[in-house]
C-alpha atoms as a PDB file:
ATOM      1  CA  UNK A   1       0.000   0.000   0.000  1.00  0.00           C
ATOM      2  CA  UNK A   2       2.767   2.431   1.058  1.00  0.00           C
ATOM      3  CA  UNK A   3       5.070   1.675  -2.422  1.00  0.00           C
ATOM      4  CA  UNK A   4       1.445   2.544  -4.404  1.00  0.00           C
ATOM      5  CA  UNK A   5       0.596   6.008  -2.560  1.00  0.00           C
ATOM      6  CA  UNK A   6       4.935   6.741  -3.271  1.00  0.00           C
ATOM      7  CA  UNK A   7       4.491   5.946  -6.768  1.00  0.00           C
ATOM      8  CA  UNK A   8       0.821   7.840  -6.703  1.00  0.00           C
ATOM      9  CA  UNK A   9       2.834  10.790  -4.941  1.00  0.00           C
ATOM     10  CA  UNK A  10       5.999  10.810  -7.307  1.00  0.00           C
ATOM     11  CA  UNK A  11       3.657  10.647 -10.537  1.00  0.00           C
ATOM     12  CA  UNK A  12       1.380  13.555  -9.412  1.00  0.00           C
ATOM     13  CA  UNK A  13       4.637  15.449  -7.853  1.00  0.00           C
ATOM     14  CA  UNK A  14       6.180  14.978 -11.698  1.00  0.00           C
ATOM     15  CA  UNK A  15       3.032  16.192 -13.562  1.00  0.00           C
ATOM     16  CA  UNK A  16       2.399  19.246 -11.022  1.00  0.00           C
ATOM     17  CA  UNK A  17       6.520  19.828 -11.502  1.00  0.00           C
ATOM     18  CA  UNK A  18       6.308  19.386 -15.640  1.00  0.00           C
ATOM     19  CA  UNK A  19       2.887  21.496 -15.647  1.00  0.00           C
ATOM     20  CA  UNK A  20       4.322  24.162 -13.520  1.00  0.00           C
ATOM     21  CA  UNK A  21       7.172  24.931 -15.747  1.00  0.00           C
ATOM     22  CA  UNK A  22       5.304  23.957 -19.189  1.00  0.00           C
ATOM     23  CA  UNK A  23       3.386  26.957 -17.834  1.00  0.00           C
ATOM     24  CA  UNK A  24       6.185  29.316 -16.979  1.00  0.00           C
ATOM     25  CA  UNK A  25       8.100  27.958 -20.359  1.00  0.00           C
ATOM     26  CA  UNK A  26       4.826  29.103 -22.016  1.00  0.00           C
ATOM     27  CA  UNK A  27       4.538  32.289 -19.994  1.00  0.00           C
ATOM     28  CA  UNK A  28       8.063  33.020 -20.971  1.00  0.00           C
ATOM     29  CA  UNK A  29       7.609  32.422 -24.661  1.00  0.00           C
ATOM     30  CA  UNK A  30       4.621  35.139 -24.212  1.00  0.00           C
ATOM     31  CA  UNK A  31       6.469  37.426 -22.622  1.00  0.00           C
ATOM     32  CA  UNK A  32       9.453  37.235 -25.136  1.00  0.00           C
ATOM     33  CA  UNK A  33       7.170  37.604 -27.941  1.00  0.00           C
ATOM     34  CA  UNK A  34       5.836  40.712 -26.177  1.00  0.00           C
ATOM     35  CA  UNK A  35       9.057  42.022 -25.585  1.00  0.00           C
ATOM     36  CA  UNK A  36      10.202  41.431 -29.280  1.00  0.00           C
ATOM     37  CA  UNK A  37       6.544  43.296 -30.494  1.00  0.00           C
ATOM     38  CA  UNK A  38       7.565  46.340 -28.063  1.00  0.00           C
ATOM     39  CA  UNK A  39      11.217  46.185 -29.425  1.00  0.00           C
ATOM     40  CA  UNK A  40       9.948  46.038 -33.191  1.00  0.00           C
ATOM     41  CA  UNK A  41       7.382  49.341 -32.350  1.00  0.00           C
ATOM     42  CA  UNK A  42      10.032  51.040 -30.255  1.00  0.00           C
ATOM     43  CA  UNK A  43      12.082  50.395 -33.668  1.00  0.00           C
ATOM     44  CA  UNK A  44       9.515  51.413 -35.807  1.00  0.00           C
ATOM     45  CA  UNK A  45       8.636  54.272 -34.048  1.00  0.00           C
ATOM     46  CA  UNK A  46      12.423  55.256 -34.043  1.00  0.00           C
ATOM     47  CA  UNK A  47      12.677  54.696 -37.706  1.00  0.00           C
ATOM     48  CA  UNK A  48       9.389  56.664 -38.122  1.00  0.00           C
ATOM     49  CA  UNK A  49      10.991  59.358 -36.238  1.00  0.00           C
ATOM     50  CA  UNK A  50      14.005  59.285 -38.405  1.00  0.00           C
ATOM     51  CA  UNK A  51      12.023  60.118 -41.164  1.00  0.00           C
ATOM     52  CA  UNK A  52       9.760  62.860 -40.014  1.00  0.00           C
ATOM     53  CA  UNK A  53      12.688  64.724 -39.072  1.00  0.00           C
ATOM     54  CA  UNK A  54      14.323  64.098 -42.583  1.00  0.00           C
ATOM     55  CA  UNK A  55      11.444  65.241 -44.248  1.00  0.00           C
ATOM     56  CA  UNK A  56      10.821  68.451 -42.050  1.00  0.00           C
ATOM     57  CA  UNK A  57      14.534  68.954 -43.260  1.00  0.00           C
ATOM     58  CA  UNK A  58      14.073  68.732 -46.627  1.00  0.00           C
ATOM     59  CA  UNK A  59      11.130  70.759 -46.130  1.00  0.00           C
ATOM     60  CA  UNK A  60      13.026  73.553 -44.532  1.00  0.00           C
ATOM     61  CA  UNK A  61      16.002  73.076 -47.298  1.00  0.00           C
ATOM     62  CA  UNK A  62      12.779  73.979 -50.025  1.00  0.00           C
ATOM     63  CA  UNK A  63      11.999  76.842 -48.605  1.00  0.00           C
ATOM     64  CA  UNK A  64      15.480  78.133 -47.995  1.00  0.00           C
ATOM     65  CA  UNK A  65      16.115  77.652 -51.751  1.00  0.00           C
ATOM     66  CA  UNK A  66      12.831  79.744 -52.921  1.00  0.00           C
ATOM     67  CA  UNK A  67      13.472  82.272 -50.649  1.00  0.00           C
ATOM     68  CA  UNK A  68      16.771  82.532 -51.787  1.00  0.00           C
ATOM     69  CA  UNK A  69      15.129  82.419 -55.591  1.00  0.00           C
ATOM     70  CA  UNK A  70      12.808  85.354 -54.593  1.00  0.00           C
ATOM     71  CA  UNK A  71      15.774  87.579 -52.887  1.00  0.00           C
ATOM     72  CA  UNK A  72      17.843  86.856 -56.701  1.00  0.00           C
ATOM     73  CA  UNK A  73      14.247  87.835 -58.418  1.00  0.00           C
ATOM     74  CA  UNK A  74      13.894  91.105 -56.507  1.00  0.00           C
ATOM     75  CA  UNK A  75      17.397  92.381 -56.931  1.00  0.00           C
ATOM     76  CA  UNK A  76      17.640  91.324 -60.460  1.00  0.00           C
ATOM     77  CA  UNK A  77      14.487  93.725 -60.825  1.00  0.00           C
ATOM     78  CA  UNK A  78      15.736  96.576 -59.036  1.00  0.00           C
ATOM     79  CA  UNK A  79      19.122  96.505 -60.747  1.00  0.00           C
ATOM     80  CA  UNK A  80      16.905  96.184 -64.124  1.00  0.00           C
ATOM     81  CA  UNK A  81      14.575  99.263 -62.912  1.00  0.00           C
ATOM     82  CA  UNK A  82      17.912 101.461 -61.993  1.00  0.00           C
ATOM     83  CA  UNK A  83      20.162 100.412 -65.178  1.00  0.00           C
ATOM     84  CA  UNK A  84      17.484 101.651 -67.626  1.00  0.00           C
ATOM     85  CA  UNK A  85      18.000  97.985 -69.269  1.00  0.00           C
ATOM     86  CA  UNK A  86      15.442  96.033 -71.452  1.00  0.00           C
ATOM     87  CA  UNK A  87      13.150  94.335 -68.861  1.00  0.00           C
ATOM     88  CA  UNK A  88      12.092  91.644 -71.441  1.00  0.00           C
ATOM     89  CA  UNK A  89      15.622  90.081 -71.579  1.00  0.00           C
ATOM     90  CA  UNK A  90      15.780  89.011 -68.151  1.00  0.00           C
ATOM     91  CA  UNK A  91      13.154  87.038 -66.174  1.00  0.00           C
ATOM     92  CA  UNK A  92      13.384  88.156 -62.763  1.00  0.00           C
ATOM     93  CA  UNK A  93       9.545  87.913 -62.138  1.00  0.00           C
ATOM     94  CA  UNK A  94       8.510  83.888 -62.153  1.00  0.00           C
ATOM     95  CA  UNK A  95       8.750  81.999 -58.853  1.00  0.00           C
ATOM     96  CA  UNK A  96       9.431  78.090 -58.933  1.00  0.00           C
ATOM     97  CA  UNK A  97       6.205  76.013 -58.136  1.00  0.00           C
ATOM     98  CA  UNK A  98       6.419  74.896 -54.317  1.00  0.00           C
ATOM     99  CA  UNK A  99       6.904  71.644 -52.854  1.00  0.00           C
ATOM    100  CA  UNK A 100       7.631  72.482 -48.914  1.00  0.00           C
ATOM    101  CA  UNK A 101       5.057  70.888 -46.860  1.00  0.00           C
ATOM    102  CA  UNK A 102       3.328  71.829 -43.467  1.00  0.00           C
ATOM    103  CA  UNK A 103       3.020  68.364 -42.276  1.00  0.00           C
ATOM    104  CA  UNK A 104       4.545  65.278 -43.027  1.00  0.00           C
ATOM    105  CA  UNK A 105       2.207  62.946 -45.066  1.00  0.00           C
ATOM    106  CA  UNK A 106       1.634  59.052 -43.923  1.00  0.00           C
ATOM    107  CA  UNK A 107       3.434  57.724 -47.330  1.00  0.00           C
ATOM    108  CA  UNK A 108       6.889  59.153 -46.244  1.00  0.00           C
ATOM    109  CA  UNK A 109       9.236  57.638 -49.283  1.00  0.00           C
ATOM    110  CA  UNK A 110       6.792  59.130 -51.963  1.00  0.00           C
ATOM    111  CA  UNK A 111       6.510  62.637 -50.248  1.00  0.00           C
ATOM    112  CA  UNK A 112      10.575  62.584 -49.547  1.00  0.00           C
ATOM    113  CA  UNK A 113      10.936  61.466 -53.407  1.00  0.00           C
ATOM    114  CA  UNK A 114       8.454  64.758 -54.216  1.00  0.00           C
ATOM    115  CA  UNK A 115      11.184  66.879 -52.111  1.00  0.00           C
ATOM    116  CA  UNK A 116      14.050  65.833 -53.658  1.00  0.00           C
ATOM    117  CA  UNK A 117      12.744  66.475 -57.138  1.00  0.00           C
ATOM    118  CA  UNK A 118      11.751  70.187 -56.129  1.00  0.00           C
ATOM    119  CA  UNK A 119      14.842  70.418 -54.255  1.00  0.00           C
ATOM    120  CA  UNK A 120      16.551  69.609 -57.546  1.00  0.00           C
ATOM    121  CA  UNK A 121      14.367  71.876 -59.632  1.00  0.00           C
ATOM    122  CA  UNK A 122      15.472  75.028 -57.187  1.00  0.00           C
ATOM    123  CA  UNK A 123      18.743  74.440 -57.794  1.00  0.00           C
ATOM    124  CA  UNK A 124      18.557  74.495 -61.655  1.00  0.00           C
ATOM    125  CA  UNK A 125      16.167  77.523 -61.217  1.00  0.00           C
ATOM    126  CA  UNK A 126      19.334  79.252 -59.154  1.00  0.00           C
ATOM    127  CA  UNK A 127      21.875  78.534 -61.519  1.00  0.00           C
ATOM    128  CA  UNK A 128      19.797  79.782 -63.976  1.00  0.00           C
ATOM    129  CA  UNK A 129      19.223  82.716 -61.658  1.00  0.00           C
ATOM    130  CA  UNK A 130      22.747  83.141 -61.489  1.00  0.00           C
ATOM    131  CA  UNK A 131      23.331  83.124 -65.021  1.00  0.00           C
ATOM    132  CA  UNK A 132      21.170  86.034 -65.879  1.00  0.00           C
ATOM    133  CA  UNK A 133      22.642  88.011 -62.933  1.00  0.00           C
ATOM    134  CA  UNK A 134      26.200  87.293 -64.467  1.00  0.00           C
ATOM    135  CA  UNK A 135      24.726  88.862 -68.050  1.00  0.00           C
ATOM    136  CA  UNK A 136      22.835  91.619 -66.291  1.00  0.00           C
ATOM    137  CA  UNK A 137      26.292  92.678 -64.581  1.00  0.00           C
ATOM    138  CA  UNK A 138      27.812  92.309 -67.910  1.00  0.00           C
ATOM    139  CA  UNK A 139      25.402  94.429 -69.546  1.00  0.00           C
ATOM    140  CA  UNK A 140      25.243  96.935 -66.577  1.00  0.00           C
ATOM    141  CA  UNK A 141      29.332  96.734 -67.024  1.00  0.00           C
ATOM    142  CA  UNK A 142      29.398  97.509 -71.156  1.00  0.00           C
ATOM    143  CA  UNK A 143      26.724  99.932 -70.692  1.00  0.00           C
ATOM    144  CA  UNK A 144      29.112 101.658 -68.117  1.00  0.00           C
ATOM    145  CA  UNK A 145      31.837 101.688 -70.128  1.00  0.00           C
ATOM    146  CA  UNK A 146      29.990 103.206 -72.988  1.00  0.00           C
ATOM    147  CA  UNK A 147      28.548 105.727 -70.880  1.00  0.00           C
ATOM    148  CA  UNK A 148      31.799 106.786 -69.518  1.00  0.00           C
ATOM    149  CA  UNK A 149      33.652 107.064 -72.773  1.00  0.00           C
ATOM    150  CA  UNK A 150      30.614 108.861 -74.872  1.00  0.00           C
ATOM    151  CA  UNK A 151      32.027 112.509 -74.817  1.00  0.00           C
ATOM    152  CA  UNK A 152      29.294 114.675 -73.808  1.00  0.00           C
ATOM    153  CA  UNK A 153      28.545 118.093 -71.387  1.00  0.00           C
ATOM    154  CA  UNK A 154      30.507 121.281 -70.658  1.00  0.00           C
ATOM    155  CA  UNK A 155      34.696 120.606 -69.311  1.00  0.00           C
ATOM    156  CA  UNK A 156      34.055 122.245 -66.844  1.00  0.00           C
ATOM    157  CA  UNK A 157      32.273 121.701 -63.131  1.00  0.00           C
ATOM    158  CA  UNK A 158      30.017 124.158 -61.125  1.00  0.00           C
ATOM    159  CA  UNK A 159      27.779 127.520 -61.842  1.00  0.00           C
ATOM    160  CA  UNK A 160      29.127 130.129 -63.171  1.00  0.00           C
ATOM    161  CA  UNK A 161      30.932 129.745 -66.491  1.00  0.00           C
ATOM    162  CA  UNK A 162      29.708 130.731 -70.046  1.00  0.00           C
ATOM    163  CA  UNK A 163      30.485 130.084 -73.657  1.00  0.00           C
ATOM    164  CA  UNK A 164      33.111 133.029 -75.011  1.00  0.00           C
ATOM    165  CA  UNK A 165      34.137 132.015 -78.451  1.00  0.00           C
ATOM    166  CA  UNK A 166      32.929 129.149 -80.575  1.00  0.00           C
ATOM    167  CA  UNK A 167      34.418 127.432 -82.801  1.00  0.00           C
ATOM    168  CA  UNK A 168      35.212 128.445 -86.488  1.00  0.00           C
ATOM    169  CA  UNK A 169      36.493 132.049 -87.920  1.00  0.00           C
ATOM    170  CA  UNK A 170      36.862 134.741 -85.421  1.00  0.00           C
ATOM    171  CA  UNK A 171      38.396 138.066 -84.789  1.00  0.00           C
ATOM    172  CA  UNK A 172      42.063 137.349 -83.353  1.00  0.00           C
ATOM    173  CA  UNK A 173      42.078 138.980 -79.623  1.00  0.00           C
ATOM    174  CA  UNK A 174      45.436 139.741 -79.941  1.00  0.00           C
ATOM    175  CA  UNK A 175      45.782 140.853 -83.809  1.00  0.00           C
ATOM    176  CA  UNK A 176      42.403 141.914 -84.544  1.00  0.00           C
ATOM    177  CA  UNK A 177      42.424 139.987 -87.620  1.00  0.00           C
ATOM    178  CA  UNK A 178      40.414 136.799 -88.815  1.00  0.00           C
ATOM    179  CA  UNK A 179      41.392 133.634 -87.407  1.00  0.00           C
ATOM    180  CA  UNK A 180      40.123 129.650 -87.442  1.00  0.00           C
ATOM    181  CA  UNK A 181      39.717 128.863 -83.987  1.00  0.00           C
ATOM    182  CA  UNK A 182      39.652 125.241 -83.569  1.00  0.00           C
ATOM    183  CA  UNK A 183      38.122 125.355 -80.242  1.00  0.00           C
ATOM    184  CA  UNK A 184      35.508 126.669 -77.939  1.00  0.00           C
ATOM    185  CA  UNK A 185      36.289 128.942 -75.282  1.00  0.00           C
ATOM    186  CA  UNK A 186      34.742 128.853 -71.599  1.00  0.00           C
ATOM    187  CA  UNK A 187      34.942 131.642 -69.678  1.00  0.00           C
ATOM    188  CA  UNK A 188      34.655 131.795 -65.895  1.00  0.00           C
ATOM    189  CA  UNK A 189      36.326 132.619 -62.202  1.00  0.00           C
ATOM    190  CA  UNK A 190      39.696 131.564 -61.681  1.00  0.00           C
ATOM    191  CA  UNK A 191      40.010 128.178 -59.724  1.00  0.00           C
ATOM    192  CA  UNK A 192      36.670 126.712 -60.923  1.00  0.00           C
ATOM    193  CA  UNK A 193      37.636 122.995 -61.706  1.00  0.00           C
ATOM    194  CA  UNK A 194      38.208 121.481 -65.138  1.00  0.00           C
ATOM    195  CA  UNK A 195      36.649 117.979 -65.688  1.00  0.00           C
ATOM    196  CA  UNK A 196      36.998 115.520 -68.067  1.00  0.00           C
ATOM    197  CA  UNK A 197      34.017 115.126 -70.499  1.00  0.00           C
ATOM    198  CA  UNK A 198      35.160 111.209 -71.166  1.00  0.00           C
ATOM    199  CA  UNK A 199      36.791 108.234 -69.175  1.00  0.00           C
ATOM    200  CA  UNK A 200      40.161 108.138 -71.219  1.00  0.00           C
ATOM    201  CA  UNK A 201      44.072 108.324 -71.018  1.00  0.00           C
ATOM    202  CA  UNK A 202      45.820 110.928 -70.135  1.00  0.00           C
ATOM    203  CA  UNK A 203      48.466 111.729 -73.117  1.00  0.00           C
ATOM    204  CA  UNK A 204      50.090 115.069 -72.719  1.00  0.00           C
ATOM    205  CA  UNK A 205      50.063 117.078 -69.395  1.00  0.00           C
ATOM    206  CA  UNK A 206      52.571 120.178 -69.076  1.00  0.00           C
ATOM    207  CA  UNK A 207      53.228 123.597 -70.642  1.00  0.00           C
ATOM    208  CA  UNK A 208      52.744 123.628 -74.766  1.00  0.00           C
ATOM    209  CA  UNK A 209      53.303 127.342 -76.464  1.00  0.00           C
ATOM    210  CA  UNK A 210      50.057 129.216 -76.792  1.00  0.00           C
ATOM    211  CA  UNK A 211      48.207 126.867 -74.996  1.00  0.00           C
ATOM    212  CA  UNK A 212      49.811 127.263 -72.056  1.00  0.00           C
ATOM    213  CA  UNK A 213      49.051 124.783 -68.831  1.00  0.00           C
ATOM    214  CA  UNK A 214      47.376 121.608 -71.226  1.00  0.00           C
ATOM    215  CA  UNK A 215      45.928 118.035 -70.502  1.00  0.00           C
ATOM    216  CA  UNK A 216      45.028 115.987 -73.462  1.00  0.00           C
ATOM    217  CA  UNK A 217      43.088 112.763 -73.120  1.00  0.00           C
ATOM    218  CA  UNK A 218      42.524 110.051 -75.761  1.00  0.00           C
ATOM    219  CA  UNK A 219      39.243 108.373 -75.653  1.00  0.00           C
ATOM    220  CA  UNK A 220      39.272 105.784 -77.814  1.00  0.00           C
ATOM    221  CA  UNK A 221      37.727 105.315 -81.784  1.00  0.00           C
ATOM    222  CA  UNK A 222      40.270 107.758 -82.724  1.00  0.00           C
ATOM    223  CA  UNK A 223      38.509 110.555 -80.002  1.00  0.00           C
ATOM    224  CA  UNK A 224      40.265 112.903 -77.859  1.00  0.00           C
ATOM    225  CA  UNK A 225      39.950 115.866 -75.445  1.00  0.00           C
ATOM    226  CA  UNK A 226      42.358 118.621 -74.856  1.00  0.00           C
ATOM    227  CA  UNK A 227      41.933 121.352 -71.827  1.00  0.00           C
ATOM    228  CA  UNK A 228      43.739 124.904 -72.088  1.00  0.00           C
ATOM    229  CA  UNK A 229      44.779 127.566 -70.373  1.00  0.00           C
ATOM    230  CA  UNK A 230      45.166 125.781 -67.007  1.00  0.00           C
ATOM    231  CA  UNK A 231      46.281 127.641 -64.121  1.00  0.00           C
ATOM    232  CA  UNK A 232      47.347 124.207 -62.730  1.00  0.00           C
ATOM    233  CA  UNK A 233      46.906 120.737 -63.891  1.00  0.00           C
ATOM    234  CA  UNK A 234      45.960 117.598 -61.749  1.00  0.00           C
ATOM    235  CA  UNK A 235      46.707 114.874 -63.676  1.00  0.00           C
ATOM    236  CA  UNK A 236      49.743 113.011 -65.038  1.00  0.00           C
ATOM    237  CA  UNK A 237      50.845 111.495 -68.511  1.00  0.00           C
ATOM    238  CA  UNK A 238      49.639 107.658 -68.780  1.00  0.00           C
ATOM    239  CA  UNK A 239      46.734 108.355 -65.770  1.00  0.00           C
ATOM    240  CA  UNK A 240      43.670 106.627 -66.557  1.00  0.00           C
ATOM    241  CA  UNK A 241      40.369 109.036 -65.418  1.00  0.00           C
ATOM    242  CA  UNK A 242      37.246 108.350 -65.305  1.00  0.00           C
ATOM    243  CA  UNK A 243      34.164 110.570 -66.566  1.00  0.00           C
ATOM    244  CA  UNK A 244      33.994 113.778 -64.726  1.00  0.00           C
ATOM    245  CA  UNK A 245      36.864 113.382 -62.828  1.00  0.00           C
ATOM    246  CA  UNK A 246      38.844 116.657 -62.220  1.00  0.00           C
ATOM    247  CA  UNK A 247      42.089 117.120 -64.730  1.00  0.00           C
ATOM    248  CA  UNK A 248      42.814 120.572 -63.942  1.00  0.00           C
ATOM    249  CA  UNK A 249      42.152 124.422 -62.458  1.00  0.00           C
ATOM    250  CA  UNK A 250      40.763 127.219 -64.902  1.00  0.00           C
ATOM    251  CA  UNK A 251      43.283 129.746 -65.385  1.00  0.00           C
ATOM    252  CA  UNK A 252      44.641 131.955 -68.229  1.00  0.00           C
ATOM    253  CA  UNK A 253      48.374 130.841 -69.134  1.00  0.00           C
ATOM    254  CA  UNK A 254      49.490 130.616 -72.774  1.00  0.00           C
ATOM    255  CA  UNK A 255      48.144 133.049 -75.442  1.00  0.00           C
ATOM    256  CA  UNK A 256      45.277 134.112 -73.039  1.00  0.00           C
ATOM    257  CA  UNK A 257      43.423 137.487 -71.961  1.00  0.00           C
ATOM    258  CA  UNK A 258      41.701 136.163 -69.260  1.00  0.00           C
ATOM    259  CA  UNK A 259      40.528 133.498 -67.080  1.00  0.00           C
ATOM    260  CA  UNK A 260      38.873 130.606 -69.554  1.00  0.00           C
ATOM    261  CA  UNK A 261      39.457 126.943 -71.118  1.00  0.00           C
ATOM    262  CA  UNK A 262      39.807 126.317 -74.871  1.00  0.00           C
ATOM    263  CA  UNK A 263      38.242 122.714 -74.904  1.00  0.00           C
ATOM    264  CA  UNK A 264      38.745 121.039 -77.997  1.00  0.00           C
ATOM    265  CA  UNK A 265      37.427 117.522 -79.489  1.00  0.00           C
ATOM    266  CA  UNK A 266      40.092 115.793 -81.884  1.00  0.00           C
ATOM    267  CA  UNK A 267      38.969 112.874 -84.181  1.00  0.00           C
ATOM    268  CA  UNK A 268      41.418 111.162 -86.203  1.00  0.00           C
ATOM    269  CA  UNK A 269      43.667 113.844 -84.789  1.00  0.00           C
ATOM    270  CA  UNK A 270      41.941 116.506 -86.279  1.00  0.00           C
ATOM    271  CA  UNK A 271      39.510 119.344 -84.777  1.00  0.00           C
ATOM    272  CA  UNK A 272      36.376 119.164 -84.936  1.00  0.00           C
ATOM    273  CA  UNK A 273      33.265 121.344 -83.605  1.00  0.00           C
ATOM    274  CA  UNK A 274      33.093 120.818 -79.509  1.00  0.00           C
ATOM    275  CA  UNK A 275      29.191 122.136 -79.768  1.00  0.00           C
ATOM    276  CA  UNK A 276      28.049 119.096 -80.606  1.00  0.00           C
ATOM    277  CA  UNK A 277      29.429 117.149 -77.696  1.00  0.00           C
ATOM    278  CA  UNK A 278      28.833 119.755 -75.547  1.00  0.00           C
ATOM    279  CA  UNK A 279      25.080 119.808 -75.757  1.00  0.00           C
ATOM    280  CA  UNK A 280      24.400 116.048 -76.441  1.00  0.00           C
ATOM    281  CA  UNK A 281      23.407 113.881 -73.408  1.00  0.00           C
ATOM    282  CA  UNK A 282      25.386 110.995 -72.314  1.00  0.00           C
ATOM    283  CA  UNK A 283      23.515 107.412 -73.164  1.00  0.00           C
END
């Protein structure tokens, strides 16, 4: 009787033992597989993460580029509106079509694909930007030049001066007889500032017989400038001036009976009538 209840006991101690920890094995299993799911959102949630903030990048990165499109637009147009420059030639009005986003959409490659490709077309729309800017300050730059060496207004700077003697035959001050005067003659105050009417070179500067105190200053296309009479001179042989720029001081040295400047205009190294510059407007 005693070896049967032993048995009995061992056999139901065995299945309670095998049953306990078939139940925790189970348990276990459970709890893994929970743990793994957890592990696998935390992942996905990471990854998810990940990608919102990529997108809010390249969202930002959009809207960086247009506004950097816009600033390139508005200065092109101002430039355009102060240079006086055909408008039509250069297309600083049209603004790329927009792909930043407000919120980040639930199918995350296609919306990051639709970022790239606007991300892409900005930067071809700011080279191109950058291309017309680089003509536009070429054209600005040639239109410069030409405005600078187009001979044009009076040699001299500030109120007060007035046209003496023109340019043809005259009655010689000194002789009283008829002479060609190959000049015009610009009478004023002493010390009132001789400018150049052209950007040029300066070719002769120093004393030259009846001329007295003289700059001359080629222009270019066979054009130069001379100034007369100079009471001082402010420039020096092989200085490059610019358009307006102060050469030298009305005065009356050389064959002179009073304060003036005998401006002449040279083409081809001959004299020609200074009228005509005089009174035409630069551009």
């Amino acid at each position: 009787m005693i070896p049967f209840l032993f048995i009995t006991l061992f056999a139901a101690s065995t299945w309670f033992i095998q049953s306990y920890y078939k139940n925790q094995l189970a348990q276990f299993k459970i709890d893994a597989l929970n743990d793994n799911d957890i592990s696998k959102d935390k992942y996905l949630q990471l990854i998810k993460a990940q990608s919102d903030q990529k997108l809010m990048v390249l969202s930002s990165k959009v809207g960086e580029l247009e506004a950097n499109i816009e600033r390139l637009n508005m200065l092109g147009e101002r430039i355009i509106e102060k240079s006086a420059l055909p408008k039509e030639e250069f297309d600083f009005e049209a603004l790329p079509a927009s792909g930043k986003i407000e919120s980040v959409a639930t199918d995350d490659s296609f919306q990051s694909s639709v970022l790239l490709n606007d991300i892409e077309n900005l930067d071809q729309h700011l080279i191109k930007k950058e291309k017309q800017l680089q003509r536009l300050e070429i054209a600005i730059n040639n239109r410069h030049l030409l405005d600078e060496l187009y001979i044009s207004g009076r040699p001299v700077k500030g109120k007060g001066s007035w046209i003496s003697s023109l340019y043809g035959t005259r009655k010689d001050p000194f002789s009283g007889k008829l002479r060609s005067h190959r000049g015009v003659d610009i009478a004023g105050p002493a010390g009132m500032p001789l400018i150049a009417t052209a950007a040029g070179v300066v070719v002769e500067a120093g004393q030259r017989g009846g001329y007295g105190l003289m700059v001359e200053i080629q222009h270019g296309n066979g054009l130069a400038t001379r100034y007369a009479h100079a009471i001082e001179l402010t420039v020096k042989v092989g200085e490059i001036v610019s358009k307006g720029q102060q050469v030298a001081v009305m005065g009356s040295t050389g064959r002179s009976t009073g304060p003036h400047i005998h401006y002449e205009v040279l083409k081809n190294d001959r004299q020609v009538d200074p009228d005509y510059y005089i009174h035409r407007v630069a551009g």
